[in-house]
C-alpha atoms as a PDB file:
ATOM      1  CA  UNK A   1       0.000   0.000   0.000  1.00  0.00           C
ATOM      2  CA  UNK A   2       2.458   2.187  -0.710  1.00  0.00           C
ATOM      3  CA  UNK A   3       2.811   5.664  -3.322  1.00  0.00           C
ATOM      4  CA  UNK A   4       5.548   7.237  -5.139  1.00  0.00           C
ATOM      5  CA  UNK A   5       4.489  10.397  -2.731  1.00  0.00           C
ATOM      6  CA  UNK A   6       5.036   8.343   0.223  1.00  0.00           C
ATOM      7  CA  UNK A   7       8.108   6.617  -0.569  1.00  0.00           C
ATOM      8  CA  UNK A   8       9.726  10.122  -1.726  1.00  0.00           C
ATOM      9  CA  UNK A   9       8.901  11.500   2.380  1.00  0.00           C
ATOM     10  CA  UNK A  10      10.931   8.023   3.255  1.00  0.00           C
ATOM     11  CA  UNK A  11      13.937   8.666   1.053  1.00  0.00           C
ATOM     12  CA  UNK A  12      14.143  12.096   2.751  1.00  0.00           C
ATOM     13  CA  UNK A  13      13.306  10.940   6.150  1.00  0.00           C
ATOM     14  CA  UNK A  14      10.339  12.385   6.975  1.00  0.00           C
ATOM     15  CA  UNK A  15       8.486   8.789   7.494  1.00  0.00           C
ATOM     16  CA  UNK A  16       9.402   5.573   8.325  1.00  0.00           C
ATOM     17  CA  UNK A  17       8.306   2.713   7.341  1.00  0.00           C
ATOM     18  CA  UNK A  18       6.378   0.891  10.062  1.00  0.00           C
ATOM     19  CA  UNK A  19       3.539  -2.112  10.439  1.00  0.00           C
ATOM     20  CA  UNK A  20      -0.041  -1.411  11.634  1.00  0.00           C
ATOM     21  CA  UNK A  21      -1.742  -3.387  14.172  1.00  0.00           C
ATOM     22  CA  UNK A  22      -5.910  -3.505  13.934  1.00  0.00           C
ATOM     23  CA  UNK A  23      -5.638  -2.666  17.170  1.00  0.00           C
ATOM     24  CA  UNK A  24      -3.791   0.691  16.579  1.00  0.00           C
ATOM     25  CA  UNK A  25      -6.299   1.173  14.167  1.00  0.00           C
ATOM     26  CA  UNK A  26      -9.270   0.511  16.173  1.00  0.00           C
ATOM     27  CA  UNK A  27      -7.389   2.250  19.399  1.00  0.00           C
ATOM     28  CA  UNK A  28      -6.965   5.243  17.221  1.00  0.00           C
ATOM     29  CA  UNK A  29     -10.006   5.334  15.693  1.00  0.00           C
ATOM     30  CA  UNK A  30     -12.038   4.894  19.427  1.00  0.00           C
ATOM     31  CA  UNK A  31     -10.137   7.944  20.669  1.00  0.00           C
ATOM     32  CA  UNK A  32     -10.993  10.121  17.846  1.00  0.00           C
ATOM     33  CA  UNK A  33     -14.819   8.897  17.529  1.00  0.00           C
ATOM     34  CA  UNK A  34     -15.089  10.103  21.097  1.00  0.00           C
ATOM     35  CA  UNK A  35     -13.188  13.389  20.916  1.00  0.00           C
ATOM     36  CA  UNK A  36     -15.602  13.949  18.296  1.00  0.00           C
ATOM     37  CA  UNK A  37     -18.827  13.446  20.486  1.00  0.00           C
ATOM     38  CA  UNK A  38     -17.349  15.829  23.165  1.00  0.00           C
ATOM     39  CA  UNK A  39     -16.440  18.374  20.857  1.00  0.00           C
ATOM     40  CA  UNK A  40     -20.410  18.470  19.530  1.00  0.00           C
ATOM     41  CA  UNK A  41     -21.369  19.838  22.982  1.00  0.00           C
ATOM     42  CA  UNK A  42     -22.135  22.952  22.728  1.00  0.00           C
ATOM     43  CA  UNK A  43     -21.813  23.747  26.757  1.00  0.00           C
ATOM     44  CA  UNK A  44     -18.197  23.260  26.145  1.00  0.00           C
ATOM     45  CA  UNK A  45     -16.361  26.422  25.498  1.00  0.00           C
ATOM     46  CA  UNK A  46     -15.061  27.074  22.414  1.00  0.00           C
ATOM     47  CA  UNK A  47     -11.592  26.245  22.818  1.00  0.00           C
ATOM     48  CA  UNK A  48     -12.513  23.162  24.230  1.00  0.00           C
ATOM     49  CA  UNK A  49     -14.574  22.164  21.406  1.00  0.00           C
ATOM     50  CA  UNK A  50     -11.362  23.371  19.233  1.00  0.00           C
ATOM     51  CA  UNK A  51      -9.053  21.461  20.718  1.00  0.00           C
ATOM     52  CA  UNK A  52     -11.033  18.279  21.231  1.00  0.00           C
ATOM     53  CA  UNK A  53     -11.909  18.346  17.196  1.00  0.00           C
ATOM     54  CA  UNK A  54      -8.689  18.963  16.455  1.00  0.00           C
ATOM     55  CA  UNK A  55      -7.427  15.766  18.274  1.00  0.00           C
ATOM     56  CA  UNK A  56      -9.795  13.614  16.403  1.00  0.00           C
ATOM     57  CA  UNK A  57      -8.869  14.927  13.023  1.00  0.00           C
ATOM     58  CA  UNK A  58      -5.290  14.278  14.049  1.00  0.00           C
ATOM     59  CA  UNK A  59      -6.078  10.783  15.477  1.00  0.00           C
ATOM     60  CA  UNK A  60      -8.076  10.039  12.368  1.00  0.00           C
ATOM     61  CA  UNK A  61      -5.118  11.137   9.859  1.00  0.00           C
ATOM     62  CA  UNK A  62      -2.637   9.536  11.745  1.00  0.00           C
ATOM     63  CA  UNK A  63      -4.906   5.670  11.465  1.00  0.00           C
ATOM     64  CA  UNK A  64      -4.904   6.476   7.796  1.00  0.00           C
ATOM     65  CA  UNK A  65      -0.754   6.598   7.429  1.00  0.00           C
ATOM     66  CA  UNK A  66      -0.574   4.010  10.103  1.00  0.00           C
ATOM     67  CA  UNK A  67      -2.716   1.956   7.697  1.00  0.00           C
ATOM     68  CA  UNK A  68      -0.768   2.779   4.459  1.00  0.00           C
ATOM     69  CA  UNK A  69       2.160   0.917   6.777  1.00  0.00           C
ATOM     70  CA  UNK A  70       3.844   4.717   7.610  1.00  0.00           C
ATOM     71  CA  UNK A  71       4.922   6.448  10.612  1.00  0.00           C
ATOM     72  CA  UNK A  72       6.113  10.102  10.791  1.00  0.00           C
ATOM     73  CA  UNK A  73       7.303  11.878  14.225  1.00  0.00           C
ATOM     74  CA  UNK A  74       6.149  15.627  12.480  1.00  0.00           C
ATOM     75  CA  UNK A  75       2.417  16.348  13.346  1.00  0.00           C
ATOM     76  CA  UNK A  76       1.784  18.479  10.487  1.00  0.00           C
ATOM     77  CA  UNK A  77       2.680  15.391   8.128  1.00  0.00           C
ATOM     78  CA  UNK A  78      -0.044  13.460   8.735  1.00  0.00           C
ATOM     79  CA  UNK A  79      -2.353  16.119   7.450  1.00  0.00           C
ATOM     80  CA  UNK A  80      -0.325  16.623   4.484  1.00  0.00           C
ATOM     81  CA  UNK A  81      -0.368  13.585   3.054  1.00  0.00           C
ATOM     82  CA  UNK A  82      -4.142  12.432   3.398  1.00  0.00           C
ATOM     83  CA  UNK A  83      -4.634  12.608  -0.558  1.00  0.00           C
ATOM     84  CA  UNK A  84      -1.893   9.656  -0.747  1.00  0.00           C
ATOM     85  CA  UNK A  85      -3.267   7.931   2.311  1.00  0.00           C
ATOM     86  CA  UNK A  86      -6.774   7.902   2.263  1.00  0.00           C
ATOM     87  CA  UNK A  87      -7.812   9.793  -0.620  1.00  0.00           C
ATOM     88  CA  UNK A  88      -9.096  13.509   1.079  1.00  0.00           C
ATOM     89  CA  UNK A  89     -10.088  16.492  -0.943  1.00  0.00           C
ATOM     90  CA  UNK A  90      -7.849  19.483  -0.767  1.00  0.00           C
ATOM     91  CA  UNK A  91     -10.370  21.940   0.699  1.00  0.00           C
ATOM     92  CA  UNK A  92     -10.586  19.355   4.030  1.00  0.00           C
ATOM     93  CA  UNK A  93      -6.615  19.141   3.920  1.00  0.00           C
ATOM     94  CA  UNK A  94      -6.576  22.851   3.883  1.00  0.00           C
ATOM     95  CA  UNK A  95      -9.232  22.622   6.964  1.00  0.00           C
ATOM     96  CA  UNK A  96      -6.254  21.060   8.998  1.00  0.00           C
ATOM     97  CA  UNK A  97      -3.375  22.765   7.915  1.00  0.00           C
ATOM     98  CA  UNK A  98      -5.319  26.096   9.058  1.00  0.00           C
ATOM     99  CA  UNK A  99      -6.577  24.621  12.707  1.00  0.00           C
ATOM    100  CA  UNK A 100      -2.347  23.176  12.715  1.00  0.00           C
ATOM    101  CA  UNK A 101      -1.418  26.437  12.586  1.00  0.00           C
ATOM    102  CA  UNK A 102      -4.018  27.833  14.767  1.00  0.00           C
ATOM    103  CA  UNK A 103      -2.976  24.907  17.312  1.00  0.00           C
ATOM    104  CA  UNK A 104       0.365  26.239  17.243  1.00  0.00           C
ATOM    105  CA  UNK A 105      -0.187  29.783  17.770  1.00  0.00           C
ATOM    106  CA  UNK A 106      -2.280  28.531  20.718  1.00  0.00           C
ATOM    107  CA  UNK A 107       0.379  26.375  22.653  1.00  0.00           C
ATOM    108  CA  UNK A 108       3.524  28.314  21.185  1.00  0.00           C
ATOM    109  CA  UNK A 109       2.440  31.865  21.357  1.00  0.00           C
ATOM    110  CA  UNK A 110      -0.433  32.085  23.235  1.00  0.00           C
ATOM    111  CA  UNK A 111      -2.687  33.883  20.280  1.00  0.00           C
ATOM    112  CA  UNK A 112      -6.622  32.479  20.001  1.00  0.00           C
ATOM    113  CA  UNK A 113      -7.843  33.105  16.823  1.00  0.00           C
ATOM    114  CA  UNK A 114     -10.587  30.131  16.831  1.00  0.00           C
ATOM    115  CA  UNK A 115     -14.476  31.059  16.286  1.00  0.00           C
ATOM    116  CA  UNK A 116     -17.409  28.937  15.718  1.00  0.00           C
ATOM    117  CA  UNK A 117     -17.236  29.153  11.624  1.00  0.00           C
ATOM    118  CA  UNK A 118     -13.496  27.733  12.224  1.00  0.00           C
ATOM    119  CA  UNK A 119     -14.648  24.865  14.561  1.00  0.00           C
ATOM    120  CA  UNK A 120     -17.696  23.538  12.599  1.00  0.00           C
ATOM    121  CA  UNK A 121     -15.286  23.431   9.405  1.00  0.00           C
ATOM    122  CA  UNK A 122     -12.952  21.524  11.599  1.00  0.00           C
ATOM    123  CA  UNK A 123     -15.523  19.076  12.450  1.00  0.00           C
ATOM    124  CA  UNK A 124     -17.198  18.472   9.286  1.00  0.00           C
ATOM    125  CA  UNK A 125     -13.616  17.328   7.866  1.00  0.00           C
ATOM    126  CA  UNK A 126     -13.210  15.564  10.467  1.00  0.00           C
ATOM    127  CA  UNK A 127     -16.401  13.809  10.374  1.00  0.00           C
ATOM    128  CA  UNK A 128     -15.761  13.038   6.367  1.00  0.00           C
ATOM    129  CA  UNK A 129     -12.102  11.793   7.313  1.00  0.00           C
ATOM    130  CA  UNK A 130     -14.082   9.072  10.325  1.00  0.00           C
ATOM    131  CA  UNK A 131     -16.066   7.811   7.380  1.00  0.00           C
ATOM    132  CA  UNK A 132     -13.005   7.533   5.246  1.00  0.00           C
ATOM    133  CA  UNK A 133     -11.080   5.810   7.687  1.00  0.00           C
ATOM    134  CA  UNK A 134     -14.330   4.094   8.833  1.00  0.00           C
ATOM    135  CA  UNK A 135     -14.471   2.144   5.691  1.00  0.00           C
ATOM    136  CA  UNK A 136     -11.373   0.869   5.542  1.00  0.00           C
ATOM    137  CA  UNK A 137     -10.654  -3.311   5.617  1.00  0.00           C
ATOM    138  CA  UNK A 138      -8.830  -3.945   8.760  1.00  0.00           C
ATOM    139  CA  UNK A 139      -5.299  -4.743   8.250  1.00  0.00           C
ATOM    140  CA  UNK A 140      -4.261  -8.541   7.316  1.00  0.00           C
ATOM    141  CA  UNK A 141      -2.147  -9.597  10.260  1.00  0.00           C
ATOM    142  CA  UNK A 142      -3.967 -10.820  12.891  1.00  0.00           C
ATOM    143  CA  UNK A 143      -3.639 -10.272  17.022  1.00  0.00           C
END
């Protein structure tokens, strides 16, 4: 399961490759199904909501390289490559690589810039990426 895209982030080592377990998958997959239910609360503040959604969506991403056999130690990467992993439109990739940045500003600099437009964008990729990753066959090896 492997792409000319993918093998060229190998050669310059910016994945490895690595084996997926079904249980990673399923582990990965839990964790970002129920990120996703807390972050549809609407008592939670904003942030909260933010942050919670943006955890999924990074869970979610990083079950679709695990699956493609890939591992990568750079956040950001995972988002990048979800056309070669799993197929995503652009306009969701772009989704992520804004809330990434946003993320960032938050822990690194201390700058919110999240509103309500910014978080239900965030979870309506995120909810097309669970289906994505949803459908996929479990991986061979067994446990």
């Amino acid at each position: 399961m492997t792409s000319p895209e993918l093998e060229n982030l190998v050669r310059i080592d910016k994945l490895k490759r690595e084996r997926c377990s079904a249980r990673e998958l399923r582990g990965l997959v839990a964790s970002a199904e129920a990120r996703l239910s807390d972050a549809a609360n609407p008592e939670l503040t904003l942030d909260s909501r933010f942050d919670l959604a943006y955890g999924a969506a990074h869970a979610l991403a990083l079950a679709a390289l695990r699956y493609r056999g890939y591992r990568s130690n750079d956040r950001y990467i995972v988002f990048q490559v979800l056309p070669h992993t799993i197929g995503m439109a652009a306009a969701a990739v772009r989704v992520f690589a804004t809330c990434y940045a946003r993320r960032n500003r938050v822990e690194y600099e201390g700058m919110i810039d999240i509103n309500e437009t910014l978080v239900s964008d965030l979870m309506t990729a995120a909810q097309e990426l669970l289906a994505a990753v949803g459908a996929l066959e479990p991986p061979v090896e067994s446990e």
